[in-house]
C-alpha atoms as a PDB file:
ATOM      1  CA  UNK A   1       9.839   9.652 -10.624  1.00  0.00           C
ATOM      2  CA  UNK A   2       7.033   6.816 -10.234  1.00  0.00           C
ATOM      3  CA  UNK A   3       6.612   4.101  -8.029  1.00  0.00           C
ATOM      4  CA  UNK A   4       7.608   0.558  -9.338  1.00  0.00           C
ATOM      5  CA  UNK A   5       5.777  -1.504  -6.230  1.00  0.00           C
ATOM      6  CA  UNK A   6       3.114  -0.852  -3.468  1.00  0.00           C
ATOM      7  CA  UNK A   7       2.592  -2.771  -0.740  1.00  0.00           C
ATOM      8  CA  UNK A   8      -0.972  -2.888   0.842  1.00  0.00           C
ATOM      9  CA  UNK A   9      -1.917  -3.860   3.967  1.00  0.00           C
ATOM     10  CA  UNK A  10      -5.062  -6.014   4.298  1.00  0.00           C
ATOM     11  CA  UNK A  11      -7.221  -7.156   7.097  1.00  0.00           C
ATOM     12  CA  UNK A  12     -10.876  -8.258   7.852  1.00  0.00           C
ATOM     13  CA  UNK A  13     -12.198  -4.773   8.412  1.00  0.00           C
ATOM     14  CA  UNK A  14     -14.697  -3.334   5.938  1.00  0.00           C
ATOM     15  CA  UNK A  15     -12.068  -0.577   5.324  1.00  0.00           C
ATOM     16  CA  UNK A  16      -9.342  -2.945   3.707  1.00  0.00           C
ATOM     17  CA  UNK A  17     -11.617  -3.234   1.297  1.00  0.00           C
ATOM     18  CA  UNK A  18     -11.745   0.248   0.478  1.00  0.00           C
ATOM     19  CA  UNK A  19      -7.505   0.559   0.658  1.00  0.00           C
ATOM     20  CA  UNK A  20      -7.088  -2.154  -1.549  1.00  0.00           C
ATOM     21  CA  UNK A  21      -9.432  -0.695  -4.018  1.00  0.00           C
ATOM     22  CA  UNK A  22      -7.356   2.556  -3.538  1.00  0.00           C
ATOM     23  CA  UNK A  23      -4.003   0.620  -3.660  1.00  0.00           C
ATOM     24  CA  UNK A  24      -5.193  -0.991  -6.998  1.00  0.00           C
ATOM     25  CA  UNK A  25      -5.883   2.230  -8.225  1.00  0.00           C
ATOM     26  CA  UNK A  26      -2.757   3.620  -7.443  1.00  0.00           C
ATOM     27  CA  UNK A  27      -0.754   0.496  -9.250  1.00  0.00           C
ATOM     28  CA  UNK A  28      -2.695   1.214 -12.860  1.00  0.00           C
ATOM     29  CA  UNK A  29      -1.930   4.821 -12.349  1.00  0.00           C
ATOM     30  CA  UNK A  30       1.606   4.427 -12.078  1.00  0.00           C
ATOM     31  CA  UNK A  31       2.330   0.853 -13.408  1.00  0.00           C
ATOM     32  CA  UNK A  32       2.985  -0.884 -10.501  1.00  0.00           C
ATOM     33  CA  UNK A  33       3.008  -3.653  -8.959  1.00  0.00           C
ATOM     34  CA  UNK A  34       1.062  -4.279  -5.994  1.00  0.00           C
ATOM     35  CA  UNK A  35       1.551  -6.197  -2.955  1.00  0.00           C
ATOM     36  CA  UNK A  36      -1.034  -7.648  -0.622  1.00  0.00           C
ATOM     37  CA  UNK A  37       0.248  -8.404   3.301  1.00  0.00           C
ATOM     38  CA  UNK A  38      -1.280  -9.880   6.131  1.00  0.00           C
ATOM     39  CA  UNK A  39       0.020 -11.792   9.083  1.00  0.00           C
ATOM     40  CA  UNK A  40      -1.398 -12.277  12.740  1.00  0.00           C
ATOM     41  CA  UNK A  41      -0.193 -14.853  15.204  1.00  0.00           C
ATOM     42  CA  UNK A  42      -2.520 -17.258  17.123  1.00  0.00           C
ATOM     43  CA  UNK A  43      -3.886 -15.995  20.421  1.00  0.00           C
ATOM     44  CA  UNK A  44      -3.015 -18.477  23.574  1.00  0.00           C
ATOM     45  CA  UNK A  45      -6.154 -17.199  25.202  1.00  0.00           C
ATOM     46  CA  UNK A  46      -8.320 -19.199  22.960  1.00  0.00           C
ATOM     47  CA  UNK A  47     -10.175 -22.014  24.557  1.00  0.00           C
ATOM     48  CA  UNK A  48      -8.419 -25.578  23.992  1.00  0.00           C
ATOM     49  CA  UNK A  49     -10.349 -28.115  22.497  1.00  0.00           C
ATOM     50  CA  UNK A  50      -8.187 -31.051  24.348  1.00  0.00           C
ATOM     51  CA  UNK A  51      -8.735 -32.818  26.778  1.00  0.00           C
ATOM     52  CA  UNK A  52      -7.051 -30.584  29.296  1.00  0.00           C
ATOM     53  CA  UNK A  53      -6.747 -26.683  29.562  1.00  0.00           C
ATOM     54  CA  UNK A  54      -3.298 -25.959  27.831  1.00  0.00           C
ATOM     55  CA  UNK A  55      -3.652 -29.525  26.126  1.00  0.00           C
ATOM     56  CA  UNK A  56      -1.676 -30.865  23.020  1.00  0.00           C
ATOM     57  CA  UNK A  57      -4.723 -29.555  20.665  1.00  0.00           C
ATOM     58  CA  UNK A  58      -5.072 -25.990  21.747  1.00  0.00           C
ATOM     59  CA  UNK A  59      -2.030 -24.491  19.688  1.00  0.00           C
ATOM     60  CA  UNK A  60      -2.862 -26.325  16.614  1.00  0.00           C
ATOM     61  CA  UNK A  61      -6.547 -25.200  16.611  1.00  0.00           C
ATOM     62  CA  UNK A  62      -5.390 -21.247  17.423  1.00  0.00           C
ATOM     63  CA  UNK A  63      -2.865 -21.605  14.537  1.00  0.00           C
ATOM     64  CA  UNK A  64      -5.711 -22.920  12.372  1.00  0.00           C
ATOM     65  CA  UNK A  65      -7.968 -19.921  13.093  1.00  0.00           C
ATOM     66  CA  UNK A  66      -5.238 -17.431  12.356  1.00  0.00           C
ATOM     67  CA  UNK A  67      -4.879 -19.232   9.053  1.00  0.00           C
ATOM     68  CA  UNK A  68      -8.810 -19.361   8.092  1.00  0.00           C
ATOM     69  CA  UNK A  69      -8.230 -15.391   8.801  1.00  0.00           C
ATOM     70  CA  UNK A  70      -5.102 -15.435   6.579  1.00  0.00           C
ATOM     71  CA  UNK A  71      -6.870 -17.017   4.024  1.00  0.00           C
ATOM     72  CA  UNK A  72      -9.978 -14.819   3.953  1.00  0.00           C
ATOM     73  CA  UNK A  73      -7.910 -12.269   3.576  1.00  0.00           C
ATOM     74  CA  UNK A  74      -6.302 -13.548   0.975  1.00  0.00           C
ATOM     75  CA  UNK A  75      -9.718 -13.710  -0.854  1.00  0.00           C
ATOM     76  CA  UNK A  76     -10.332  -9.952  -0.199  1.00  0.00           C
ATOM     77  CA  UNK A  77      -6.855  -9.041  -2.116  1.00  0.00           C
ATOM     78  CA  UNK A  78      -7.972 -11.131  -5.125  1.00  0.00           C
ATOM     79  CA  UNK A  79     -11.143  -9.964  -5.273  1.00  0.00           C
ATOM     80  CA  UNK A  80     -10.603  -6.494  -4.751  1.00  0.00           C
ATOM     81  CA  UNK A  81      -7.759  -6.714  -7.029  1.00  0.00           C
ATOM     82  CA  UNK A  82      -9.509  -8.702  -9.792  1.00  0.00           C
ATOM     83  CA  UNK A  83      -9.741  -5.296 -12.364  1.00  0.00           C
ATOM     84  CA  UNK A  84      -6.305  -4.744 -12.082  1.00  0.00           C
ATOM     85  CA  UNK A  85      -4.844  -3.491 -15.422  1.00  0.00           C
ATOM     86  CA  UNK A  86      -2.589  -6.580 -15.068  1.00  0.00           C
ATOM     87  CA  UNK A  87      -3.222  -9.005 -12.745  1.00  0.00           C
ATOM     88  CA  UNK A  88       0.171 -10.394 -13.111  1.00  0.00           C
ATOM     89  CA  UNK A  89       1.349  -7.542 -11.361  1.00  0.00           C
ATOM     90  CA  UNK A  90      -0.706  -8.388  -7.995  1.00  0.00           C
ATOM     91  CA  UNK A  91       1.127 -10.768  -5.461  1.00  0.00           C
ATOM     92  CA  UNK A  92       0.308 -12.144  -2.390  1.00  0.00           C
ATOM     93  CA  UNK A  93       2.132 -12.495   0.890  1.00  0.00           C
ATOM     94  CA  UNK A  94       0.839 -13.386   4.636  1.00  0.00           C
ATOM     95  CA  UNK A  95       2.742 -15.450   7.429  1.00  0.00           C
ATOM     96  CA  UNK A  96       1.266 -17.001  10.649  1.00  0.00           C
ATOM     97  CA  UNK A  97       3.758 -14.526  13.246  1.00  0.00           C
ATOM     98  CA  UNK A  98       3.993 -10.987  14.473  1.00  0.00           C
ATOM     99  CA  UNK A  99       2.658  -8.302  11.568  1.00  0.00           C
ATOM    100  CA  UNK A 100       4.793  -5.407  12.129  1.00  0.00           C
ATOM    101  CA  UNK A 101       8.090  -6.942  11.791  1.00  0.00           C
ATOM    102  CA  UNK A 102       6.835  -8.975   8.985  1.00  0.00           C
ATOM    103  CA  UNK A 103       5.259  -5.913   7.411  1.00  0.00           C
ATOM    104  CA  UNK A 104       8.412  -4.198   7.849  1.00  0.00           C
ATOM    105  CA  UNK A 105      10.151  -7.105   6.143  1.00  0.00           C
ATOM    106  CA  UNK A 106       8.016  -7.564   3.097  1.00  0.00           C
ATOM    107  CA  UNK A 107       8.303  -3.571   2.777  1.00  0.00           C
ATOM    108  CA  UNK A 108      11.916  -4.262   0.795  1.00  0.00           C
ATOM    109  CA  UNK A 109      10.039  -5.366  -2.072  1.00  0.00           C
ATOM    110  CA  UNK A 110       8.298  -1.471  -2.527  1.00  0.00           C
ATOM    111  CA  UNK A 111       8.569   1.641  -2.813  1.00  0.00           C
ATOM    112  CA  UNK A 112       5.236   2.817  -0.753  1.00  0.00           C
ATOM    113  CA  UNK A 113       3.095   0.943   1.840  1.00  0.00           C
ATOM    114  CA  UNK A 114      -0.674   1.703   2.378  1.00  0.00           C
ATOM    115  CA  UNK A 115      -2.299   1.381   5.629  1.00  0.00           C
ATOM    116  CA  UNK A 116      -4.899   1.913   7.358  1.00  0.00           C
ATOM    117  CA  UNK A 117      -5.754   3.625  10.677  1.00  0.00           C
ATOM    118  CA  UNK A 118      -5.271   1.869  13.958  1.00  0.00           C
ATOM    119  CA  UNK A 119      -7.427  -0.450  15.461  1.00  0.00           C
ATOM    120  CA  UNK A 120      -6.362  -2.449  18.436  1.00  0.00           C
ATOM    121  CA  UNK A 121      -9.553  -5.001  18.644  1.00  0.00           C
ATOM    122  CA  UNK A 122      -8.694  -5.737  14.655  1.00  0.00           C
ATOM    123  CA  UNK A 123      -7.138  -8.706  13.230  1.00  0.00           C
ATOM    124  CA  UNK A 124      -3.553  -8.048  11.678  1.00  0.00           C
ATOM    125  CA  UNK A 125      -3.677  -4.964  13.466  1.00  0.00           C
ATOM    126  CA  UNK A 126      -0.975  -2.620  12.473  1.00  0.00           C
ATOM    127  CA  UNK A 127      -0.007   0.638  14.288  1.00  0.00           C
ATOM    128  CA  UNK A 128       0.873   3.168  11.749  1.00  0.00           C
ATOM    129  CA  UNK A 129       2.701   5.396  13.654  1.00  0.00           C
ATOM    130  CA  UNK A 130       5.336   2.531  14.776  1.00  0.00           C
ATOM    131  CA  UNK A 131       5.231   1.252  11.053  1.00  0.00           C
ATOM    132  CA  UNK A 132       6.433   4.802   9.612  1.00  0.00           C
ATOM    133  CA  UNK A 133       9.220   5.229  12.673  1.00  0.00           C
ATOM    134  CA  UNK A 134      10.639   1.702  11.514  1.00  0.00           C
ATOM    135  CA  UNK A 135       9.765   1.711   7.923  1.00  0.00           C
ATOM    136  CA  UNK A 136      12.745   4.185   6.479  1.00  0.00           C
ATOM    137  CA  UNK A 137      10.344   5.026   3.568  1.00  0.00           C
ATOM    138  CA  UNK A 138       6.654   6.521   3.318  1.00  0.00           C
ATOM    139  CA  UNK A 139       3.223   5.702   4.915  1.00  0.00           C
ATOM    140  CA  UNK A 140       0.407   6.223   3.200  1.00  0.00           C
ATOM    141  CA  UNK A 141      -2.705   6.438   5.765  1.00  0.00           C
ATOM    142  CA  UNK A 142      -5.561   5.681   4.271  1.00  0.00           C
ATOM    143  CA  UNK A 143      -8.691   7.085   6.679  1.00  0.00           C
ATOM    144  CA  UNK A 144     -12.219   4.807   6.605  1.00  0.00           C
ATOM    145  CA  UNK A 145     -14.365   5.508   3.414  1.00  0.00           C
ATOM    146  CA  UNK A 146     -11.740   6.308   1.255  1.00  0.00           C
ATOM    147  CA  UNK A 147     -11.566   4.499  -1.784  1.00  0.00           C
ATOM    148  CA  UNK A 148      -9.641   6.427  -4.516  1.00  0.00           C
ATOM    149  CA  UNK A 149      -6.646   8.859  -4.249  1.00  0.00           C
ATOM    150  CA  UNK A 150      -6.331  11.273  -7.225  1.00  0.00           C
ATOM    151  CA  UNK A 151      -3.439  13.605  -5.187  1.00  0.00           C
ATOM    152  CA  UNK A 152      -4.065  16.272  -7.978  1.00  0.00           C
ATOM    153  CA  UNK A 153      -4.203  18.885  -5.110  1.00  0.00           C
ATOM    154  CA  UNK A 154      -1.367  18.292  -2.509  1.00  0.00           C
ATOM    155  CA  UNK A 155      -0.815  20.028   0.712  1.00  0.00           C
ATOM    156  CA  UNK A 156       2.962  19.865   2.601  1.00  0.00           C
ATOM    157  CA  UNK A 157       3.272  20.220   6.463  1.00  0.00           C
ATOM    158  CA  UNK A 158       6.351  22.104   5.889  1.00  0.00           C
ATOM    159  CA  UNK A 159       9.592  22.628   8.338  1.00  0.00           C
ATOM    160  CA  UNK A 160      12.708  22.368   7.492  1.00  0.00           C
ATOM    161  CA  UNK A 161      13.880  19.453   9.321  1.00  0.00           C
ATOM    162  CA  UNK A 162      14.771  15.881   8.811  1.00  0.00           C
ATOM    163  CA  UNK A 163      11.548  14.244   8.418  1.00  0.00           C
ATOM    164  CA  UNK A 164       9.550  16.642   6.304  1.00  0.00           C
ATOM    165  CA  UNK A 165      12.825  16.949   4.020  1.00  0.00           C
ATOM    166  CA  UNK A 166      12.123  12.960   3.553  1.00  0.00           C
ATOM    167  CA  UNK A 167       8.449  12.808   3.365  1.00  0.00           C
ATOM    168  CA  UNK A 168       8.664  15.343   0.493  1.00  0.00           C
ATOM    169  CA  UNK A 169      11.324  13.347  -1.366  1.00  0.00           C
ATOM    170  CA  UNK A 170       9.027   9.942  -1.037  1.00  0.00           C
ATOM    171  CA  UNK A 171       6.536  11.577  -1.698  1.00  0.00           C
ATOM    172  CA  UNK A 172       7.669  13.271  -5.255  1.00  0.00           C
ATOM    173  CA  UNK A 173       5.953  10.615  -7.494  1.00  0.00           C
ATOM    174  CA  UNK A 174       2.562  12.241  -6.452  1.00  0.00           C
ATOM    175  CA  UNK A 175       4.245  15.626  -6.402  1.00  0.00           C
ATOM    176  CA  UNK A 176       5.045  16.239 -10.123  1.00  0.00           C
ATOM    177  CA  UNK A 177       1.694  14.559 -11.311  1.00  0.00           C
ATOM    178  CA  UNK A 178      -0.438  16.890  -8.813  1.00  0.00           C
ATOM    179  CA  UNK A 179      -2.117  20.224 -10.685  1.00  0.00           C
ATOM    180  CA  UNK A 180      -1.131  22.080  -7.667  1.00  0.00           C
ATOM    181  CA  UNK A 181       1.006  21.765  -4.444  1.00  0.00           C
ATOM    182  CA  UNK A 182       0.088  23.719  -1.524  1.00  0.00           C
ATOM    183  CA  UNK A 183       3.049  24.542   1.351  1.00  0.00           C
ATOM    184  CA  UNK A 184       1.666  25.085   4.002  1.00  0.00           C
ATOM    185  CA  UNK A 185       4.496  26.472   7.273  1.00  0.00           C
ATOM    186  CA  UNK A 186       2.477  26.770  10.491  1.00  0.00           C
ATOM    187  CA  UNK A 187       3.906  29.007  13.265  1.00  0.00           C
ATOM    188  CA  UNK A 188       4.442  26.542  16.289  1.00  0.00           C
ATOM    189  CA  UNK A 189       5.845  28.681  18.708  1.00  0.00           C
ATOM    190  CA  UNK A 190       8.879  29.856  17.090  1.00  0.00           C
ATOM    191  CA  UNK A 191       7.490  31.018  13.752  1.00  0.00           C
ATOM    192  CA  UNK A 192       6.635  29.853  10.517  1.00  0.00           C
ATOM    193  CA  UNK A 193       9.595  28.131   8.411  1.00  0.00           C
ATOM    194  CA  UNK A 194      10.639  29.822   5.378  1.00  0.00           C
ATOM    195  CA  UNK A 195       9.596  27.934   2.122  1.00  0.00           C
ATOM    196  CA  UNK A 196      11.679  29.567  -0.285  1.00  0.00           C
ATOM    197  CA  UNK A 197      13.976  26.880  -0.474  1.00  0.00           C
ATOM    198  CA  UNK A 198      11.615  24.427  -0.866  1.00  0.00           C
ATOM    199  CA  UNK A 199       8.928  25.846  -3.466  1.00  0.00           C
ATOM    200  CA  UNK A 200      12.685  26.662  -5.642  1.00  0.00           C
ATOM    201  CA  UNK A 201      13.565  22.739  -6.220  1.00  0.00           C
ATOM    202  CA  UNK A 202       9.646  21.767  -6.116  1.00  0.00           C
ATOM    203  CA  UNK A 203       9.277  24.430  -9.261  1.00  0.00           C
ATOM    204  CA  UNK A 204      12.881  23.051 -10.776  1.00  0.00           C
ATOM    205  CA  UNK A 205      10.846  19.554 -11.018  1.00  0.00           C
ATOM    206  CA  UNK A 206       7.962  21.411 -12.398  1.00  0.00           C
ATOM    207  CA  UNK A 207       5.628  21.326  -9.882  1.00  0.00           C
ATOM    208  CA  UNK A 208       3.308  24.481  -9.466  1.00  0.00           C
ATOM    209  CA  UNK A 209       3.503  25.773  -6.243  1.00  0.00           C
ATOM    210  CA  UNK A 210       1.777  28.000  -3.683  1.00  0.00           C
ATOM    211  CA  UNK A 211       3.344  28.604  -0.278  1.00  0.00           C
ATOM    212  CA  UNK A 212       0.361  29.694   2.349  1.00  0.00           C
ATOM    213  CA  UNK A 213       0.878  30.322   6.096  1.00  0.00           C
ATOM    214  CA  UNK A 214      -2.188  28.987   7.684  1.00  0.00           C
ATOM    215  CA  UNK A 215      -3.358  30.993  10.692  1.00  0.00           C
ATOM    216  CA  UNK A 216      -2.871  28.282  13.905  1.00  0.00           C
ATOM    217  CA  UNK A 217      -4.861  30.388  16.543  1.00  0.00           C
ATOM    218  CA  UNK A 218      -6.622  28.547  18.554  1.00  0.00           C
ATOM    219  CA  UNK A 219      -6.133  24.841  16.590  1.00  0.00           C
ATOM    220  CA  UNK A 220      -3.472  22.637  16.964  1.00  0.00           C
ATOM    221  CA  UNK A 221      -1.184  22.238  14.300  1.00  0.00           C
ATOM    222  CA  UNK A 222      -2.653  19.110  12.693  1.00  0.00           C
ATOM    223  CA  UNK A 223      -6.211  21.054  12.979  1.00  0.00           C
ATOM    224  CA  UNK A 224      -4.640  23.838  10.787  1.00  0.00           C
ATOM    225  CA  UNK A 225      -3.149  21.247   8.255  1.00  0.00           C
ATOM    226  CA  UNK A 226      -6.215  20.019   7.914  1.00  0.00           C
ATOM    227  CA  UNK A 227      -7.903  22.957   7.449  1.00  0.00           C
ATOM    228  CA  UNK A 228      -5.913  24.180   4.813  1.00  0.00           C
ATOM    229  CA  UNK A 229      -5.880  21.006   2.959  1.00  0.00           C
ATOM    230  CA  UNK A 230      -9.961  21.498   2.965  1.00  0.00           C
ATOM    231  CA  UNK A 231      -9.660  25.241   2.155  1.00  0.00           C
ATOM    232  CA  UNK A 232      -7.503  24.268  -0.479  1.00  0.00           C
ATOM    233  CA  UNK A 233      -9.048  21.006  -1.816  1.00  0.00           C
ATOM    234  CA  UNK A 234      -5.881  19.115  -0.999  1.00  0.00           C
ATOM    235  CA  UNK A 235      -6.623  15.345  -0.860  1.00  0.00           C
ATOM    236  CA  UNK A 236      -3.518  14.153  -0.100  1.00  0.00           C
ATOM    237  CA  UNK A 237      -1.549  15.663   2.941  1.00  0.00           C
ATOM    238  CA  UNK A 238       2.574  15.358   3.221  1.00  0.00           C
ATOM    239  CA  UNK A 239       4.001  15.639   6.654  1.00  0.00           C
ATOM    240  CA  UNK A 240       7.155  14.285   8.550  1.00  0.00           C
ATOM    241  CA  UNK A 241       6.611  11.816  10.900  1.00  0.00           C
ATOM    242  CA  UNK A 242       8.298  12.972  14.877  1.00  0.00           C
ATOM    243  CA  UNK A 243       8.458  10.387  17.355  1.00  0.00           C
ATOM    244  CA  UNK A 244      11.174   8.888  19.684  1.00  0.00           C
ATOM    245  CA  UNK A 245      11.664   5.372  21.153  1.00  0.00           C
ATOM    246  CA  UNK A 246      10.395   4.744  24.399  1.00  0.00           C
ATOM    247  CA  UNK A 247      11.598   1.250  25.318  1.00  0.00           C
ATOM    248  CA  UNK A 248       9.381  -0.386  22.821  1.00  0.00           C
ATOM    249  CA  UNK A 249       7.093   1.980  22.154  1.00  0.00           C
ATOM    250  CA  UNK A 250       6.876   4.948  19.981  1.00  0.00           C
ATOM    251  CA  UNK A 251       5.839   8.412  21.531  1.00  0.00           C
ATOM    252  CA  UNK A 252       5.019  10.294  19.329  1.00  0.00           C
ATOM    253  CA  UNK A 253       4.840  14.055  18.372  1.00  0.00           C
ATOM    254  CA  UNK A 254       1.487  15.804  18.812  1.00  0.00           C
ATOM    255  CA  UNK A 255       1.023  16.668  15.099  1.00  0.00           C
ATOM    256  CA  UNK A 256       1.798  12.834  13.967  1.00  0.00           C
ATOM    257  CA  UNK A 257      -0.574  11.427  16.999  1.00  0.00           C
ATOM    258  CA  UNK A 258      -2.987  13.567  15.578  1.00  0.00           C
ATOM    259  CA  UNK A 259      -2.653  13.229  11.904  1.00  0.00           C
ATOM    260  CA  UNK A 260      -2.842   9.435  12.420  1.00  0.00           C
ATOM    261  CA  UNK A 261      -5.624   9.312  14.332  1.00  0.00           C
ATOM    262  CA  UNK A 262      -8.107  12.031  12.777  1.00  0.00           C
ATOM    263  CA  UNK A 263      -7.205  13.289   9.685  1.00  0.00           C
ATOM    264  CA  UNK A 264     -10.157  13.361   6.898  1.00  0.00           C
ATOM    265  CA  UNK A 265      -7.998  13.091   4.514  1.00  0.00           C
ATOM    266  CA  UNK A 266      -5.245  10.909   3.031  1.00  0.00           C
ATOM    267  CA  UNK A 267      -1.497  11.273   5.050  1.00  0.00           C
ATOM    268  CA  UNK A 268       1.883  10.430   3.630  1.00  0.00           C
ATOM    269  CA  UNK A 269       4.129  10.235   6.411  1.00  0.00           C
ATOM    270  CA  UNK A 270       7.734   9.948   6.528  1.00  0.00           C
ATOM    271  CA  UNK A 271      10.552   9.374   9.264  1.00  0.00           C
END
């Protein structure tokens, strides 16, 4: 199990920067390819340069400053990407519209998409959590300041549902090269779910694995992940992602909300 492409989100923060070099990282490790996205749309709230407020000119010069942005961009990817085992495996793809749906479009072409956390004042912003509910593959949520991804310690969110059943299929490529895998079933109110199942096929692939019931008193759930992924030197967390549509919007499940917006650590996430 490997990953033949991954697609990496890129933007003007100082944190693309660091995902990309993660990303690139991540393509020489398994012999990917790697992807570079961007896309924003122009903003009608920028001031026209015609003649007259809503002029002929005002489009035009919004579209242009989109593109300038697309095109710096573009400049991060190749030179963050520039000691890539083979740069012939690095491709570039942006497009002057919306960026989730374009995102989400481009996403056909691989097998795992890096992102990074939420920002709503950021250019090419992306929300995660809506990304991973549309996706129908995995999220990899890269926090700020993290560069490199070794996954040799990996901690699973585990309960036997849906979503965690998926996010520990995607995520089996880092799953069979990690030295351990920690599974970790958190009482929520109606008690911890029974790994047995699970740790049986993980060990038929050959994965070592050590099922742990984290204690959840007085944490949330996503504060107890955490924890145990620290305890247990986990780098990478697993986890379903739980959410429902809400007209257009995505509400989502306290553990996900939280995971996306403050874990430490590295979050595959799965719908």
């Amino acid at each position: 199990m490997t990953f033949a492409s991954i697609l990496v989100t890129v933007d003007l923060r100082p944190a693309s920067r660091e995902r990309l070099r993660l990303g690139s990282r991540l393509a020489d490790r398994f012999g990917a390819g790697l992807i570079g996205v961007a896309a924003d749309e122009p903003s009608f709230g920028v001031p026209p340069v015609g003649p007259t407020l809503g002029g002929t000119y005002t489009l035009p010069a919004a579209s242009e400053m989109v593109l300038n942005d697309l095109a710096r961009a573009h400049a991060i990817f190749e030179a963050e990407t520039e000691g890539i085992g083979d740069r012939r495996r690095a491709s570039w793809r942006s497009d002057l519209g919306p960026p989730l749906p374009f995102l989400v479009a481009q996403a056909a072409a691989a097998d795992l998409v890096v992102v990074g956390r939420r920002e709503d004042a950021a250019s090419f912003a992306i929300d995660p959590g809506d990304l991973a509910m549309q996706l129908g593959g995995p999220v990899l949520v890269v926090p700020p300041g993290i560069d490199r991804l070794d996954a040799d310690r990996v901690l699973i969110g585990w309960k036997n549902t849906r979503e965690a059943r998926r996010a520990v299929r995607d995520a089996m490529p880092f799953l069979t090269r990690a030295s351990r895998v920690v599974v970790a079933s958190i009482d929520d109110g109606i008690g911890p779910a029974d790994p047995g199942d699970l740790v049986g096929l993980l060990g038929a692939h050959g994965v070592a694995t050590q099922a742990v019931t984290p204690d959840a008193i007085g944490a949330t759930t996503a504060e107890a992940l955490t924890d145990a992924a620290a305890e247990h030197a986990a780098d990478l967390v697993v986890a379903g992602a739980y959410g429902h549509s809400r007209l257009r919007e995505w509400a989502f499940g306290g553990v996900t909300r939280d995971l996306l917006a403050g874990s430490p650590v590295c979050c595959l996430l799965s719908h």
